[in-house]
C-alpha atoms as a PDB file:
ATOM      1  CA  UNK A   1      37.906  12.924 -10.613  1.00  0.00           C
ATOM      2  CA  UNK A   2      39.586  12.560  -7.111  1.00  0.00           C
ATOM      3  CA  UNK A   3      42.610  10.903  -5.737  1.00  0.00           C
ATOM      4  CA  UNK A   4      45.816  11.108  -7.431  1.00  0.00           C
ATOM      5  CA  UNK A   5      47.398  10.630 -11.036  1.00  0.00           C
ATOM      6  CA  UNK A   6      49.918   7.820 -12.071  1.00  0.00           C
ATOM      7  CA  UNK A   7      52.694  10.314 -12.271  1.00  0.00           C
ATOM      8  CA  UNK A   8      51.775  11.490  -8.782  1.00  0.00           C
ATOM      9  CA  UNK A   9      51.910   7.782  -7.728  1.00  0.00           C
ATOM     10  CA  UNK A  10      55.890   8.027  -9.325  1.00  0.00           C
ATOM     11  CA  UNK A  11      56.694  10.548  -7.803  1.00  0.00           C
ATOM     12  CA  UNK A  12      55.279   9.969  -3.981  1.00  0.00           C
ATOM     13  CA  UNK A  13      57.314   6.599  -4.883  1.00  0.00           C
ATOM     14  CA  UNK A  14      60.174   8.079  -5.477  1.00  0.00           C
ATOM     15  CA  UNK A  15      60.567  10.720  -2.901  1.00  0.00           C
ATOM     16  CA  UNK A  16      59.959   7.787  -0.112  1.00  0.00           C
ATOM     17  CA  UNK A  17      62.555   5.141  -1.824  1.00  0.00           C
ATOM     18  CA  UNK A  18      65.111   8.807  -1.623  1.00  0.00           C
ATOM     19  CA  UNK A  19      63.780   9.347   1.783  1.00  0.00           C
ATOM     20  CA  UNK A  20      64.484   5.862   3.114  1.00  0.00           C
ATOM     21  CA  UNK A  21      67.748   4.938   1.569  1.00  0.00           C
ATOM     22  CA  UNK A  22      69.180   8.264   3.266  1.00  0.00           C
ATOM     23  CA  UNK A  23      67.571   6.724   6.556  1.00  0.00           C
ATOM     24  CA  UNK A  24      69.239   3.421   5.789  1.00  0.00           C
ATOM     25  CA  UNK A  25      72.523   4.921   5.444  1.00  0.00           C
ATOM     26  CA  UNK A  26      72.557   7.012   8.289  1.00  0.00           C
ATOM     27  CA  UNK A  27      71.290   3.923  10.415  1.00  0.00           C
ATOM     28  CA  UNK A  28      74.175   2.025   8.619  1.00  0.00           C
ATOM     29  CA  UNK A  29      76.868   3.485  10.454  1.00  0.00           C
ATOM     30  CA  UNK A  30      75.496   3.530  13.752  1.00  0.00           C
ATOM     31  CA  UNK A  31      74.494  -0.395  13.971  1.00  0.00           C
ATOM     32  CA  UNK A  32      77.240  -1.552  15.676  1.00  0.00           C
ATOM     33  CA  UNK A  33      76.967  -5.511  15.405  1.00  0.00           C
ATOM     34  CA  UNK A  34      73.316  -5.952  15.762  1.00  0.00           C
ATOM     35  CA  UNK A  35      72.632  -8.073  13.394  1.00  0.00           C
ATOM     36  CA  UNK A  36      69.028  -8.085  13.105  1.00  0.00           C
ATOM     37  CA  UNK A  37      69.312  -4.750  12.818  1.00  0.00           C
ATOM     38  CA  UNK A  38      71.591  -5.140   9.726  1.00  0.00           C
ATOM     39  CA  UNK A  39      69.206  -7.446   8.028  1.00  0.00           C
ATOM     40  CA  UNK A  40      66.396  -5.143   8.481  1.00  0.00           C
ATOM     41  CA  UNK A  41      68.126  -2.042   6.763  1.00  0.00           C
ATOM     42  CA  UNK A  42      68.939  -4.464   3.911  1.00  0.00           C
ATOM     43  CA  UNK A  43      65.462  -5.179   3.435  1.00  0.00           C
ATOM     44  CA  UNK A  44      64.767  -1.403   3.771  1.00  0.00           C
ATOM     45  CA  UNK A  45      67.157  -0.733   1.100  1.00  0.00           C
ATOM     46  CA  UNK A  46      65.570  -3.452  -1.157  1.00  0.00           C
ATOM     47  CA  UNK A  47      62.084  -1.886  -0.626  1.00  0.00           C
ATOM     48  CA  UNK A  48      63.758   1.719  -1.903  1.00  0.00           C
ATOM     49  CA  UNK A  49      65.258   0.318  -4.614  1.00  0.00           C
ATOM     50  CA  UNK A  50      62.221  -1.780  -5.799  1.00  0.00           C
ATOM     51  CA  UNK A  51      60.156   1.845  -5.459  1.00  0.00           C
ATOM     52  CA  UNK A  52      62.813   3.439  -7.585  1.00  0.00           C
ATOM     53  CA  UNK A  53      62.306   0.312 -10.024  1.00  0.00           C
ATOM     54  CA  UNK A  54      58.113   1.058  -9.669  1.00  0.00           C
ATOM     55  CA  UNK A  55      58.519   4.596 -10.052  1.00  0.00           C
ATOM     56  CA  UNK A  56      60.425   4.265 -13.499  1.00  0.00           C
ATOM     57  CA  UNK A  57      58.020   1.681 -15.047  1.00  0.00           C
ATOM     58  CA  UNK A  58      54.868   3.815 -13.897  1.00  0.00           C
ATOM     59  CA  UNK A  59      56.178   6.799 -15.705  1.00  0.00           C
ATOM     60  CA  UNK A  60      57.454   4.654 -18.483  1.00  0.00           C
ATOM     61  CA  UNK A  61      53.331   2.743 -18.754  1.00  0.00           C
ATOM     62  CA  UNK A  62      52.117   6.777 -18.346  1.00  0.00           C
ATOM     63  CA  UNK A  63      54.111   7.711 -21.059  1.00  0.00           C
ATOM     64  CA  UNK A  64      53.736   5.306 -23.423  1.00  0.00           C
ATOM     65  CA  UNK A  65      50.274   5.498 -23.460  1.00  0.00           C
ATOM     66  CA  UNK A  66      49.862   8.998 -23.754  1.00  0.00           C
ATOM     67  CA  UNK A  67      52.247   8.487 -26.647  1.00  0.00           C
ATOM     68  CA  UNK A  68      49.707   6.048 -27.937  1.00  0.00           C
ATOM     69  CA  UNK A  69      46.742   8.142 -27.385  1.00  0.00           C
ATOM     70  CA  UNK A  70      48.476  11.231 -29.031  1.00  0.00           C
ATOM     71  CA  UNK A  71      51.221  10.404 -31.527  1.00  0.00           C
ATOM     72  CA  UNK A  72      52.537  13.473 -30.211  1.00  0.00           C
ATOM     73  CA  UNK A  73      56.644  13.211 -30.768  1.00  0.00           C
ATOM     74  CA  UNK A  74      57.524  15.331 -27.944  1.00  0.00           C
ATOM     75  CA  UNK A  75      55.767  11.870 -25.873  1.00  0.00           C
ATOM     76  CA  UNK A  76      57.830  10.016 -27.367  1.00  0.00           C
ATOM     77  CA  UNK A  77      60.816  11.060 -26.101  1.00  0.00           C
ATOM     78  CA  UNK A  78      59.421  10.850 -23.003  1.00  0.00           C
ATOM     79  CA  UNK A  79      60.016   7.212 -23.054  1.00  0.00           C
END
């Protein structure tokens, strides 16, 4: 099979929301009063935070299914 896993998917998701909320913030304090600027990084930040929010219920899907598909307990606690 090619391309990429779920977790994979998480993870990639992850490391850009991290990526781009350390962006935002060092943007942030250089913005002066631009305030299109400003509105922008708060939509950045959204994006970020929305991957986080992806990233968690991914893993949380993965991991529940494999749960499912197992019965293994060690899945389980996974979720």
């Amino acid at each position: 099979m090619d391309g990429i896993t779920p977790f994979e998917v998480a993870e990639r998701l992850r490391t850009w929301a991290r990526e781009t909320l350390a962006r935002v913030d060092e943007l942030a304090r250089v913005k002066g009063g631009n305030q299109e600027l400003r509105l922008t990084l708060g939509d950045y930040e959204a994006m970020a935070h929305l991957g986080h929010y992806y990233a968690e219920k991914i893993s949380g899907a993965c991991a529940l299914a494999l749960y499912d598909k197992t019965g293994q307990a060690s899945r389980r606690k996974a979720l």
